[in-house]
Every structure is written in C-alpha cells, then in structure tokens.
C-alpha atoms as a PDB file:
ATOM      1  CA  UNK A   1       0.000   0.000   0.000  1.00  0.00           C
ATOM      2  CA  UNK A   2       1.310   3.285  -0.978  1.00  0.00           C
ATOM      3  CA  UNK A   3       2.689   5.491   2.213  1.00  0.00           C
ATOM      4  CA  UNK A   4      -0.200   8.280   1.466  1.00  0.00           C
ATOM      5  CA  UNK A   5      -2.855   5.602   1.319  1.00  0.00           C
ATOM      6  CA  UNK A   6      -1.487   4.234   4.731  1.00  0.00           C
ATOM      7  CA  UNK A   7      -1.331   7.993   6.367  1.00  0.00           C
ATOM      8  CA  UNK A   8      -5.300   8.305   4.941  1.00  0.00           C
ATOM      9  CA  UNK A   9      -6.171   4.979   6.169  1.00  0.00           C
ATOM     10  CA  UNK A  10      -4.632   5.946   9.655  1.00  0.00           C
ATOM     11  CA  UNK A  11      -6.299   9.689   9.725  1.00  0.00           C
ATOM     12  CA  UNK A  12      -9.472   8.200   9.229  1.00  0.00           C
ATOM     13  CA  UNK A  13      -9.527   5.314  11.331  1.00  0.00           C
ATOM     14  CA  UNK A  14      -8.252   7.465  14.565  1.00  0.00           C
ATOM     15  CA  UNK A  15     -11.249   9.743  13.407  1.00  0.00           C
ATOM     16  CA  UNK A  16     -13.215   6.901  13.786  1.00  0.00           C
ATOM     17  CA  UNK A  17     -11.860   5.236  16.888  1.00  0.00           C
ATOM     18  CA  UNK A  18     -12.087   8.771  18.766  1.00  0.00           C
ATOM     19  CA  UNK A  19     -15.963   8.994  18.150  1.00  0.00           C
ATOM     20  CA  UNK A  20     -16.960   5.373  18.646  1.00  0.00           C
ATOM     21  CA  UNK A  21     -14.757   4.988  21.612  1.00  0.00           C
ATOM     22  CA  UNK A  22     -16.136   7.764  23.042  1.00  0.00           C
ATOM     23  CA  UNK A  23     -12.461   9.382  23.478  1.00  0.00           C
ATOM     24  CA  UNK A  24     -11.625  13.268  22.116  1.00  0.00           C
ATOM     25  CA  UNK A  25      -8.533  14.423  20.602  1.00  0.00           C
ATOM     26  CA  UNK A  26      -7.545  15.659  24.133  1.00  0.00           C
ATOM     27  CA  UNK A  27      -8.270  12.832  25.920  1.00  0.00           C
ATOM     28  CA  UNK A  28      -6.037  11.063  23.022  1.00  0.00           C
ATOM     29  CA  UNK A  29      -2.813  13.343  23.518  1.00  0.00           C
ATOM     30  CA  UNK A  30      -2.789  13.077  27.240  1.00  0.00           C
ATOM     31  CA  UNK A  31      -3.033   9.449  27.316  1.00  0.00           C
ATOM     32  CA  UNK A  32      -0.514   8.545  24.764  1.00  0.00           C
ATOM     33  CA  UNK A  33       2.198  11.318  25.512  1.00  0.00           C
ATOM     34  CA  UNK A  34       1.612  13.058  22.036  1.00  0.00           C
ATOM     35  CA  UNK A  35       1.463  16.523  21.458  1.00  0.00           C
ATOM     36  CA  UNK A  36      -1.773  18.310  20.206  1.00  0.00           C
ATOM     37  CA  UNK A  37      -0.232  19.376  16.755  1.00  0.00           C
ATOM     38  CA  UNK A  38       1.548  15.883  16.200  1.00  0.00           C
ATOM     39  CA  UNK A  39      -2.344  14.305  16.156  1.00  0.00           C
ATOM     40  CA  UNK A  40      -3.992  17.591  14.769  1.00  0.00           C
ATOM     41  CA  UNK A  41      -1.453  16.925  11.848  1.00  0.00           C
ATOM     42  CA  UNK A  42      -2.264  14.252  11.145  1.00  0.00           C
ATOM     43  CA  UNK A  43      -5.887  14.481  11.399  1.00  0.00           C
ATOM     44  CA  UNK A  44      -5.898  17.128   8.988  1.00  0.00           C
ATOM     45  CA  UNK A  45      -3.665  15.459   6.365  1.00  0.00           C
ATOM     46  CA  UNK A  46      -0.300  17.339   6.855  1.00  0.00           C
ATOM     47  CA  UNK A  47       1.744  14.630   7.684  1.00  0.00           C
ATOM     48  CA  UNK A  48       2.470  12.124   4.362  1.00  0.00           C
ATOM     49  CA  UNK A  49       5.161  10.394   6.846  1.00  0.00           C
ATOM     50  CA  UNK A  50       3.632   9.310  10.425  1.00  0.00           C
ATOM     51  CA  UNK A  51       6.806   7.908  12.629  1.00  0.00           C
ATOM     52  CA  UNK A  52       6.245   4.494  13.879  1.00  0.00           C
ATOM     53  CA  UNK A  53       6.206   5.250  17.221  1.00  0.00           C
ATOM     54  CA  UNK A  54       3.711   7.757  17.138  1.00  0.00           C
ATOM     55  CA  UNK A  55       1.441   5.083  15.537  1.00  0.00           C
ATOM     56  CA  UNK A  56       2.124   2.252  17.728  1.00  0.00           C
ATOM     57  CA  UNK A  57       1.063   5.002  20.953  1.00  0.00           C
ATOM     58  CA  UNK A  58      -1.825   5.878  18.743  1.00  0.00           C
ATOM     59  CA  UNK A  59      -2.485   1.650  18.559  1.00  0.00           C
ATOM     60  CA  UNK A  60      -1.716   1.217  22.029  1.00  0.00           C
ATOM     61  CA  UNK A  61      -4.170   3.672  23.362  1.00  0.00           C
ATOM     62  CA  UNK A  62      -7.084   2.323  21.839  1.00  0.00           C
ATOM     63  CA  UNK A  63      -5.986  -1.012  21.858  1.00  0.00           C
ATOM     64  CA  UNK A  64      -5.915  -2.126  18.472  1.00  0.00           C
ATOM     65  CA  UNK A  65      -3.170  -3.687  16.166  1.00  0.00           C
ATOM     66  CA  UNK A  66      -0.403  -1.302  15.140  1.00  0.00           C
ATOM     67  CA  UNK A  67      -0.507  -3.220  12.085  1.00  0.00           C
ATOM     68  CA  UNK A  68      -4.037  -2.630  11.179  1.00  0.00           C
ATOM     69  CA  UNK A  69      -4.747   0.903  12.161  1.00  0.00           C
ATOM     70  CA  UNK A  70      -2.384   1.838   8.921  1.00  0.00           C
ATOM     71  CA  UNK A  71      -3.983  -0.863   6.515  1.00  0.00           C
ATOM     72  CA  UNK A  72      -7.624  -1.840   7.841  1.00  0.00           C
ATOM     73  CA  UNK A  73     -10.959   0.101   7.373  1.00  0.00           C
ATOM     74  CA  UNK A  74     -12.025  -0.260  11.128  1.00  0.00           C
ATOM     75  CA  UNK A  75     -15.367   1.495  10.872  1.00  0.00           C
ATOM     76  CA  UNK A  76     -16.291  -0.969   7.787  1.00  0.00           C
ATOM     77  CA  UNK A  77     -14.969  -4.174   9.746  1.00  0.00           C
ATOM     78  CA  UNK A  78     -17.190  -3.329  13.138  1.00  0.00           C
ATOM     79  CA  UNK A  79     -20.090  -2.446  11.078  1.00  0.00           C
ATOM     80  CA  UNK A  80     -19.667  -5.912   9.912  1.00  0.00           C
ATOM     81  CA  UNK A  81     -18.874  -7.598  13.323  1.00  0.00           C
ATOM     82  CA  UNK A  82     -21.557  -5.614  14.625  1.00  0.00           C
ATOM     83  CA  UNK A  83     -24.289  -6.597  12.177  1.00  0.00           C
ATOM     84  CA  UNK A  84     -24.113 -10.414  13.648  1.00  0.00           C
ATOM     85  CA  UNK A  85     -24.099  -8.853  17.436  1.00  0.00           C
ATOM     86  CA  UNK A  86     -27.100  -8.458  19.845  1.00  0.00           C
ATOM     87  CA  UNK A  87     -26.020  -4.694  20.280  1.00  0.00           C
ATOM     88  CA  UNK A  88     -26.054  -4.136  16.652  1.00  0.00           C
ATOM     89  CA  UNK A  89     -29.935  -3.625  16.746  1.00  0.00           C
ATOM     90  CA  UNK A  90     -29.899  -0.853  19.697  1.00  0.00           C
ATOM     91  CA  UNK A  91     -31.774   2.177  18.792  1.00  0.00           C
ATOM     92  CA  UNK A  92     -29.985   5.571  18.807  1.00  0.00           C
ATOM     93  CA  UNK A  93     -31.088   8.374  21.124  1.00  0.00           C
ATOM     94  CA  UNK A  94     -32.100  11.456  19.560  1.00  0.00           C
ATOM     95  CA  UNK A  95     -29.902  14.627  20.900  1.00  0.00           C
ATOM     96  CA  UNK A  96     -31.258  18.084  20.334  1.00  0.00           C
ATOM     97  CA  UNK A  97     -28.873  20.416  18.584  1.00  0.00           C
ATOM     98  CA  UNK A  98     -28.255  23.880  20.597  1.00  0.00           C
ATOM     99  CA  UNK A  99     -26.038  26.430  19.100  1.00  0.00           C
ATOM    100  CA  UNK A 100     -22.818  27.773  20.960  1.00  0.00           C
ATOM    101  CA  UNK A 101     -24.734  31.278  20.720  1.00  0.00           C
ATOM    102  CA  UNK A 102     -27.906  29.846  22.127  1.00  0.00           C
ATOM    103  CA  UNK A 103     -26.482  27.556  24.469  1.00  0.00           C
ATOM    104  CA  UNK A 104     -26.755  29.329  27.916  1.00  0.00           C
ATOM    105  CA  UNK A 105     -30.112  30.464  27.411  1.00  0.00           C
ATOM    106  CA  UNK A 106     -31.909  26.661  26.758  1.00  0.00           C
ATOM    107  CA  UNK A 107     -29.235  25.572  29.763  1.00  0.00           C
ATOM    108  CA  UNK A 108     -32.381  25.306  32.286  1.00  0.00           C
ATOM    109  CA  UNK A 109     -34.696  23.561  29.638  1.00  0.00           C
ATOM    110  CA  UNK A 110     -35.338  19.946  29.533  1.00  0.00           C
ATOM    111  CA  UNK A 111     -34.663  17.778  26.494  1.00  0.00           C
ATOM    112  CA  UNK A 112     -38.243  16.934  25.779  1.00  0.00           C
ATOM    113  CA  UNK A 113     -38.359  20.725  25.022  1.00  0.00           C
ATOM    114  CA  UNK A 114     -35.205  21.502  23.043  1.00  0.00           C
ATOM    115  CA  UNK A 115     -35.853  18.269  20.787  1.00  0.00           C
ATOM    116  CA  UNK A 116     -39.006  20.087  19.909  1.00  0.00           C
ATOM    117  CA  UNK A 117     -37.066  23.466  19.249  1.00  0.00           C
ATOM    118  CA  UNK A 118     -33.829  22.223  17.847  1.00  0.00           C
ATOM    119  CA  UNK A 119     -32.350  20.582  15.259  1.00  0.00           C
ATOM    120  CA  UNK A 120     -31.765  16.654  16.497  1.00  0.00           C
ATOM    121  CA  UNK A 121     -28.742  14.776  15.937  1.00  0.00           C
ATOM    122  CA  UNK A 122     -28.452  10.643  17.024  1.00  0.00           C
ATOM    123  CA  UNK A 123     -25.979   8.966  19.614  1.00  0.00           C
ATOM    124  CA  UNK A 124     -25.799   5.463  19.431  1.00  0.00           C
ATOM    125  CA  UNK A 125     -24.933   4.585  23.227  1.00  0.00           C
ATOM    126  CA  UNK A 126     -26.556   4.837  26.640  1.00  0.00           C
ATOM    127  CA  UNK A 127     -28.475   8.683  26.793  1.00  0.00           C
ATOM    128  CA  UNK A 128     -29.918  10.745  29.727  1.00  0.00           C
ATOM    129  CA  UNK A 129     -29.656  14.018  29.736  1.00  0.00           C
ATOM    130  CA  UNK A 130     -27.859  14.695  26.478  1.00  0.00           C
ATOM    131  CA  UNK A 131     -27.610  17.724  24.350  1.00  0.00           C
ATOM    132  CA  UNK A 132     -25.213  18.581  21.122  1.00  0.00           C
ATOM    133  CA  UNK A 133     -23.376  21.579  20.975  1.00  0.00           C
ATOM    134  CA  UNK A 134     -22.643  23.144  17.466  1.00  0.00           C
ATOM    135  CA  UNK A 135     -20.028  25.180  18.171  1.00  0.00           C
ATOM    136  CA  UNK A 136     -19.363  28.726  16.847  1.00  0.00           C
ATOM    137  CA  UNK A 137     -16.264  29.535  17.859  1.00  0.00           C
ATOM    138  CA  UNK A 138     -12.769  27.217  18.139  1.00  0.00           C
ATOM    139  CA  UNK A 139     -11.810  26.109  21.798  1.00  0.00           C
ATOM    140  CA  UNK A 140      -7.980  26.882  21.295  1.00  0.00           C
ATOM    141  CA  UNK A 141      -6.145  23.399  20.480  1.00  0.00           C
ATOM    142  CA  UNK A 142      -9.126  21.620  21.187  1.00  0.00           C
ATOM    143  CA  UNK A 143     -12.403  21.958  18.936  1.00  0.00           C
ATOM    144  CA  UNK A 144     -12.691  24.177  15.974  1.00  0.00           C
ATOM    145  CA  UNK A 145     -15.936  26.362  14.763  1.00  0.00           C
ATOM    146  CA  UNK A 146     -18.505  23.313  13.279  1.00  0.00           C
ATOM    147  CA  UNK A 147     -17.603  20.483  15.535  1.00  0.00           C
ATOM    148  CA  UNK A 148     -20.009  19.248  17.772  1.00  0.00           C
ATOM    149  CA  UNK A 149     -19.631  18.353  21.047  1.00  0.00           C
ATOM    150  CA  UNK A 150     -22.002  15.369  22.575  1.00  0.00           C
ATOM    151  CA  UNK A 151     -22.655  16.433  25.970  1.00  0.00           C
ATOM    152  CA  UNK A 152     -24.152  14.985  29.514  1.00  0.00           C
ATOM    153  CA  UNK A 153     -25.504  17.909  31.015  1.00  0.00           C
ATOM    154  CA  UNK A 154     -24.647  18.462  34.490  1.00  0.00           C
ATOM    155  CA  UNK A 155     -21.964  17.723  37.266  1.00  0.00           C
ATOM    156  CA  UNK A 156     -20.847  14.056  37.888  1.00  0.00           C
ATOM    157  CA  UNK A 157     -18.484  12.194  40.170  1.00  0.00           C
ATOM    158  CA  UNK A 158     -15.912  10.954  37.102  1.00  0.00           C
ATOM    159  CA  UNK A 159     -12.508  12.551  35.686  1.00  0.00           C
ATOM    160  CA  UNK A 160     -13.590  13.302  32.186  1.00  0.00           C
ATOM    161  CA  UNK A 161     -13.268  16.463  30.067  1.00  0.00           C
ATOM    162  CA  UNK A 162     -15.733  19.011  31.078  1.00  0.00           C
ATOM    163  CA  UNK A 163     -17.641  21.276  28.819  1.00  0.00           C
ATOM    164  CA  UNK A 164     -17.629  24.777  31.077  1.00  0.00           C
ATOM    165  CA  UNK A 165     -18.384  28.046  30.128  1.00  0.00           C
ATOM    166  CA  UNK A 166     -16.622  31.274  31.378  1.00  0.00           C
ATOM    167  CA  UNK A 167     -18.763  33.729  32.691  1.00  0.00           C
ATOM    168  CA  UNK A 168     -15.837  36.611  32.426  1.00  0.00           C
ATOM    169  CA  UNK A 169     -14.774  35.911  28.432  1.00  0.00           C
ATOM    170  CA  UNK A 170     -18.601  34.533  27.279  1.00  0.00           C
ATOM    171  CA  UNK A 171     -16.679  31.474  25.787  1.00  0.00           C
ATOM    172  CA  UNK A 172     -16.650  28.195  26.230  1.00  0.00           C
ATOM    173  CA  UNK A 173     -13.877  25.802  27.350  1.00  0.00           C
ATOM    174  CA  UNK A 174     -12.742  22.649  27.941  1.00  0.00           C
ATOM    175  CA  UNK A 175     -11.596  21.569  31.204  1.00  0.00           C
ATOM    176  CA  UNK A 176     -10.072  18.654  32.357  1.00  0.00           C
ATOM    177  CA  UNK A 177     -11.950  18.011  35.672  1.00  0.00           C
ATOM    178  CA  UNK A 178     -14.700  19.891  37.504  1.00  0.00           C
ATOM    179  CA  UNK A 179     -13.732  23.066  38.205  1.00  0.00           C
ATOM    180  CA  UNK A 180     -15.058  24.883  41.520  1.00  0.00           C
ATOM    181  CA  UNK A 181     -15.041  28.528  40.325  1.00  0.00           C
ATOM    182  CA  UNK A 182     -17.675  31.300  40.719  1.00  0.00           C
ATOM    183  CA  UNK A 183     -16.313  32.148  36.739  1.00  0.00           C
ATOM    184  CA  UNK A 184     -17.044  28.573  35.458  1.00  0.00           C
ATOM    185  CA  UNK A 185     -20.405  27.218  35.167  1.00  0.00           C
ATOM    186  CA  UNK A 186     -20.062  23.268  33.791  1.00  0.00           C
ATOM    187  CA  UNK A 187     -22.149  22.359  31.346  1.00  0.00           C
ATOM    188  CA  UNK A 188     -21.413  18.673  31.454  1.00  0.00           C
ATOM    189  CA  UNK A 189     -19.083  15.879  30.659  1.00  0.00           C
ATOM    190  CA  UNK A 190     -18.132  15.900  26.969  1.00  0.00           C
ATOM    191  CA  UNK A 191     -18.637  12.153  25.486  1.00  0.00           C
ATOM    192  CA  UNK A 192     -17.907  12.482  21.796  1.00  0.00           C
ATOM    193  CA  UNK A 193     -16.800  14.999  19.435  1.00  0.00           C
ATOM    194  CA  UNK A 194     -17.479  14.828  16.099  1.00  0.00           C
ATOM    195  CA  UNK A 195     -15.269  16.497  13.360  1.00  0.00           C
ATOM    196  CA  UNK A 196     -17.046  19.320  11.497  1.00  0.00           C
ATOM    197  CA  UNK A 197     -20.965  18.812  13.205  1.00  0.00           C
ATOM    198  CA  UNK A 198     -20.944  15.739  11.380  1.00  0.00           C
ATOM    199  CA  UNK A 199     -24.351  13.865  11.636  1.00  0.00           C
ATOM    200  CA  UNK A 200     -24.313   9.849  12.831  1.00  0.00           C
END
C-alpha cells in the first residue's frame, strides 16, 4: 500500500476510533504522551510520513493492532462484526442540537423541550440528559468552529473532560476536571466529538 494511502487509512480510522470509543482528541494526547499538533497533523492530512512510534502510541491507546490501524478500514470491519451482534440492533437516542450562541439560554430547559425546538442529531450509546453543541467559535487546540460536542448535562463524580463556560470571556472551554469557580459554570461531561458537526 502506498505510504499516502497508509497515512489516509490511519487519519481516518483514529477519526473513527475517537468517536466510537467515546475518546476526544484531548483525551487522546494526554493518554498517549503526544502533542496536540503531532495528532492535529495528522488528522488534517499534513503529515504524508507518520513515525512508527507515534502510531504504535496511537495503537496502544485504543488497543488495536499497530498493524491494522495503517492498513484496515475499522469502521467498515465493526459495522460488519456488529451486524451479527445483539447490540447491533440498539436504537440511537435522539440529541437536540443547541447552538454555541444559544447555548446558555436553553441551559435550564429539559430535552423533551429543546428536541421540539432544535435541530436533532443521534448517539448510538446509553443517553440521559444529552444535548449537542454546534459550536461557533474554536476552543484553542481543542475543537474548531462546526464540531459538535455530545454532551451529559450536568456535574458528575468521574474525571472526564468538562464542557464549562466562562462567565468573564462569554466562551466556552474545555476543562479537564470539575472546576469549583464562581467564573465557570459546567455544562457537562463531553462524550464524543465529532469532526465538522458531522451527523451519525
């Protein structure tokens, strides 16, 4: 296979193993020791030449073959696998849509409500509580302007990345645990991010 074709193949199936592993690009560099711009690089097709141990960290950390990930269409083969397994017939829930701009505002509404109001997107995984948010603006080194973030509204007890905005700036940010600060308000754990408000 020809070295571009195995840097495409490996862009899209870290793409793909972030959202369906329900891991973000953060959550990606901090476990496996890379830098943000060594996996934004590559996600955005900059890099023809990924070193080899860069992709066995990338391998390691979601803990597939360091063969495959350069060679193998993963999303194709667990579509397949997934076809034959009981969970391949759970239904997605629907998540309402809220703009970055419009976020604060429908922050006190329930879901019921905002899937009325809003655009709905689906998440294919266990959903209480769950909103999308389209955002407007980048989150420096993190999210850029059309992603959408999959969000669990409210506080919880776990370490993962929190969706907060700043009261003093107006913008929203990602933090890496909850944050007890009268300039933060949490607006819930982030559980995917996809690329550009793609659509499942």
């Amino acid at each position: 296979m020809h070295k571009k074709d195995r840097t495409e193949k490996l862009k899209n199936n870290i793409k793909y193993l972030i959202k369906s592993r329900g891991e973000t690009r953060l959550s990606l560099c901090n476990a496996s020791g890379l830098t943000r711009t060594t996996i934004y690089n590559i996600l955005e097709g900059r890099v023809v030449h990924v070193q080899q141990s860069t992709i066995q960290k990338i391998s390691d950390f979601f803990g597939v073959s360091y063969t495959e990930i350069e060679t193998i269409d993963f999303e194709e083969k667990e579509i397949i696998e997934s076809s034959a397994s009981p969970l391949g017939n759970m239904n997605p829930a629907a998540v309402p849509i809220i703009r970055e701009s419009l976020l604060v505002q429908n922050l006190d509404k329930r879901i019921g409500e905002l899937s009325i109001t809003h655009p709905l997107t689906y998440y294919f995984g266990t959903a209480c509580n769950v909103i999308g948010v389209l955002l407007e603006n980048d989150i420096s080194g993190i999210s850029e302007s059309g992603d959408l973030l999959i969000v669990k509204k409210g506080l919880s007890s776990d370490n993962g990345e929190k969706l907060a905005y700043e009261k003093t700036t107006k913008k929203l940010t990602v933090l890496s645990h909850d944050f007890c600060n009268e300039s933060f308000c949490i607006i819930g754990d982030v559980i995917e991010e996809r690329f550009n408000g793609k659509r499942q």
